[in-house]
Protein backbone atom coordinates (compact mmCIF):
# COMPACT_ATOMS: atom_id res chain seq x y z
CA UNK A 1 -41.01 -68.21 58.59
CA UNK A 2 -42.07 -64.90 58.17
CA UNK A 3 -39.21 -63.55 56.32
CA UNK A 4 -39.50 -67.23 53.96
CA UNK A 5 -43.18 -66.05 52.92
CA UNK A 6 -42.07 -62.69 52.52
CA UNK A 7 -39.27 -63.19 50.05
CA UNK A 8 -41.74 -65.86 48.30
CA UNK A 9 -43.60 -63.27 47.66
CA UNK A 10 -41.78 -60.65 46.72
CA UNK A 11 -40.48 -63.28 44.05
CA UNK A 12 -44.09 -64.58 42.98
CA UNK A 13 -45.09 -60.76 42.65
CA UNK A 14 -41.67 -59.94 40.15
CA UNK A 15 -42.51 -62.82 38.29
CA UNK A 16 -45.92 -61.74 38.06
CA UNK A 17 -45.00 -58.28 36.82
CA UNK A 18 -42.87 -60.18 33.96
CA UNK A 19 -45.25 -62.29 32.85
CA UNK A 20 -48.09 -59.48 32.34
CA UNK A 21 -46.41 -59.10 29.06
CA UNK A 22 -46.55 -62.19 28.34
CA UNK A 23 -49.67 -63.00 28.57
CA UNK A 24 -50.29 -60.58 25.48
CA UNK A 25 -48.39 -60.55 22.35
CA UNK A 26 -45.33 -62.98 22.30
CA UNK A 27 -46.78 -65.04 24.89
CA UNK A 28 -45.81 -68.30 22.82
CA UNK A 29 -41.68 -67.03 23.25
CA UNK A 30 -42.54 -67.38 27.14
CA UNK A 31 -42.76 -71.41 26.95
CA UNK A 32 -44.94 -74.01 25.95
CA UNK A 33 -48.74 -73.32 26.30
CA UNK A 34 -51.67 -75.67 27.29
CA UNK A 35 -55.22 -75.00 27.60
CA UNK A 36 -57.82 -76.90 30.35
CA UNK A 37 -61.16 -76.20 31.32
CA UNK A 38 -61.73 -77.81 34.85
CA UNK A 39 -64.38 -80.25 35.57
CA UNK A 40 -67.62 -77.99 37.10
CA UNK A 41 -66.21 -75.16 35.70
CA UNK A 42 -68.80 -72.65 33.80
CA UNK A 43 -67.37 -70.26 31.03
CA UNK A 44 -63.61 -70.78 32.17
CA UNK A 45 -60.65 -71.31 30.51
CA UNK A 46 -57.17 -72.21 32.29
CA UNK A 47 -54.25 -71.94 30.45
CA UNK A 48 -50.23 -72.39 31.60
CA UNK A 49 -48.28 -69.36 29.48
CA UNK A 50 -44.75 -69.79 31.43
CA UNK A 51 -42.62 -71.80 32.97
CA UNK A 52 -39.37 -72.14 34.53
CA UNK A 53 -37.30 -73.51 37.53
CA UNK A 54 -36.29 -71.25 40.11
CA UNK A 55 -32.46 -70.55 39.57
CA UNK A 56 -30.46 -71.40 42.99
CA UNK A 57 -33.72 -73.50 44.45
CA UNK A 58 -33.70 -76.98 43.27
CA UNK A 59 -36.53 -78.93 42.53
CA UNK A 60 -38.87 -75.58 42.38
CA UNK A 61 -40.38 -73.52 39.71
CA UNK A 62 -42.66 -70.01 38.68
CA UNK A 63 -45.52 -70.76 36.46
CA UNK A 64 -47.79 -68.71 35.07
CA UNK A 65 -51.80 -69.53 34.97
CA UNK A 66 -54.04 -66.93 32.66
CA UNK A 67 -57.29 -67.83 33.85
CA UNK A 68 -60.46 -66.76 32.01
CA UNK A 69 -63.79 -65.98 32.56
CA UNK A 70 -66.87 -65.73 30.29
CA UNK A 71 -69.79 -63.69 31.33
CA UNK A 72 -70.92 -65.28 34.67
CA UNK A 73 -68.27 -67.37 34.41
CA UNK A 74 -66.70 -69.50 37.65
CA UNK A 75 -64.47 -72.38 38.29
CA UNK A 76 -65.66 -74.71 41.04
CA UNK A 77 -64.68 -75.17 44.39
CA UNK A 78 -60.55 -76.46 44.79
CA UNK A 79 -57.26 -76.94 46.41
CA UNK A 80 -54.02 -76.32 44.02
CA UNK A 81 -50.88 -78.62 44.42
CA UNK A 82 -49.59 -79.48 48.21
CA UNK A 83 -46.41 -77.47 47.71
CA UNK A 84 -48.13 -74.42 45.96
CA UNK A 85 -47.61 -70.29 46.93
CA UNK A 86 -50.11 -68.49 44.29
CA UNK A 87 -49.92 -64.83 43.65
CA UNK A 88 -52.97 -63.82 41.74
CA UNK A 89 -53.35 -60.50 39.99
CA UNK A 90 -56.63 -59.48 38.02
CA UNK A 91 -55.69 -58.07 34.65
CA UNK A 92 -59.21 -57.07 33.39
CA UNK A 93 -63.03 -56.88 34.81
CA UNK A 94 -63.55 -58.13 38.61
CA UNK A 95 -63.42 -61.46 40.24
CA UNK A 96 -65.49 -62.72 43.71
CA UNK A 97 -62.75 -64.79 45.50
CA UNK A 98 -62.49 -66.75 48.98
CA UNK A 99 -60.31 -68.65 50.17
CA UNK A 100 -60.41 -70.98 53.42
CA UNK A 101 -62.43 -69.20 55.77
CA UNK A 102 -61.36 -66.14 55.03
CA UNK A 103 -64.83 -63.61 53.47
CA UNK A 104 -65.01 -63.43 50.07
CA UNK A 105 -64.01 -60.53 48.67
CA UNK A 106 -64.48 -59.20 44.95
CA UNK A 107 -61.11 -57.71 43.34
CA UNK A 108 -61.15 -55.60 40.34
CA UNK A 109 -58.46 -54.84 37.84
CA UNK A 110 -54.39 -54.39 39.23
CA UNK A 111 -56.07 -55.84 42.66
CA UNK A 112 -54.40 -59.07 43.78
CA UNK A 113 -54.06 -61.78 46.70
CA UNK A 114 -52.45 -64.45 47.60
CA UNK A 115 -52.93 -68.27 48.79
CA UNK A 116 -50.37 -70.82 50.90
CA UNK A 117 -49.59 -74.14 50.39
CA UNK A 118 -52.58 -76.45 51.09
CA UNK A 119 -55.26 -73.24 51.05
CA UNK A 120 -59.36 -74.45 50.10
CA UNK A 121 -59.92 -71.72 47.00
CA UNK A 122 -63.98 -72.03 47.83
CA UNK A 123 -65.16 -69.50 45.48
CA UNK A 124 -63.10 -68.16 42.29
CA UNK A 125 -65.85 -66.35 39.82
CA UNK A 126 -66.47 -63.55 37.46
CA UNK A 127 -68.44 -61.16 39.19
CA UNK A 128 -70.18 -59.58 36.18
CA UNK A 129 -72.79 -61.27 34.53
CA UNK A 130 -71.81 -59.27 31.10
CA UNK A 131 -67.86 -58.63 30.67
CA UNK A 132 -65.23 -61.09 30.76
CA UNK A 133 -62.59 -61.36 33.67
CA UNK A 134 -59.08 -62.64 33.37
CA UNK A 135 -56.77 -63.31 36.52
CA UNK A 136 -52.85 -63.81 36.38
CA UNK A 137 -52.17 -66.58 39.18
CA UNK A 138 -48.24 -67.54 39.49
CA UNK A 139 -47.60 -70.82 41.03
CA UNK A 140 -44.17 -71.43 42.77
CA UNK A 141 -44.28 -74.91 43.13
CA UNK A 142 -42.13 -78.03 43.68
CA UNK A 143 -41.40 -79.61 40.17
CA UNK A 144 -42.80 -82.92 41.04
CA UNK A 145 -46.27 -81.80 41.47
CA UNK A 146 -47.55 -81.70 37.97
CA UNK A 147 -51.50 -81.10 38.80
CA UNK A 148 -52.04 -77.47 40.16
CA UNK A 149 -55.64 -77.41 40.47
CA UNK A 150 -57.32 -80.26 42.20
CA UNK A 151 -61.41 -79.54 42.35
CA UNK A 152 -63.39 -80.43 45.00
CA UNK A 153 -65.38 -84.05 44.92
CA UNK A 154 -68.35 -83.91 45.00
């Protein structure tokens, strides 16, 4: 199992690397792009900039999530799809993260983390009340589930 997560990683993290470009100029040539804003979420923007199976592993594939925060800015409690392994990488400003039980933990700039299949995400936020934040998070997930983020009811 160990070695499993390891190379999933090591994947998720290359395919992170590759898609810090795009998520600048010629992001459209990276694949089709749509734009949510989650339910509870405050100053966020979520939007897919890549995706693509995973050669030699049927039925999985890398996306890419650029997720953005306003000022203050936060998404609200969630879970992502049953089958996802998220690599998250903050590209600019700092973010206040926690996920299960784990503490929370504020990551700045080239900081990352990541989260297993069926991981609680209980606090995702901007931790500056003046600058933006903006996190890379790459999904590899099974192509049948089509919802990544799932927030939590309230």
């Amino acid at each position: 199992m160990r070695t499993t997560l390891s190379a999933w990683a090591a994947l998720a993290a290359l395919a992170a690397m590759a898609l810090v470009g795009a998520t600048g100029a010629g992001a459209e040539a990276a694949g089709s792009r749509s734009t949510t804003r989650l339910a509870g979420s405050k100053h966020a923007k979520v939007t897919q900039v890549y995706q693509h199976a995973l050669p030699g592993v049927p039925g999985k594939s890398v996306k890419g999530v650029l997720v953005e925060y306003g000022p203050g800015g936060y998404s609200p409690s969630h879970t992502h799809a049953p089958s996802a392994f998220i690599y998250a990488t903050v590209l600019e400003g700092e973010v206040r993260s926690q996920v299960n039980d784990g503490p929370e933990k504020t990551y700045r700039a080239g900081e990352s983390w990541t989260e297993l299949p069926g991981a609680h995400h209980r606090v995702s936020a901007n931790a500056s009340k003046t600058r933006r934040a903006r996190i890379l998070a790459v999904f590899v997930v099974d192509d049948r589930d089509a919802v990544l983020t799932v927030p939590d009811v309230r």
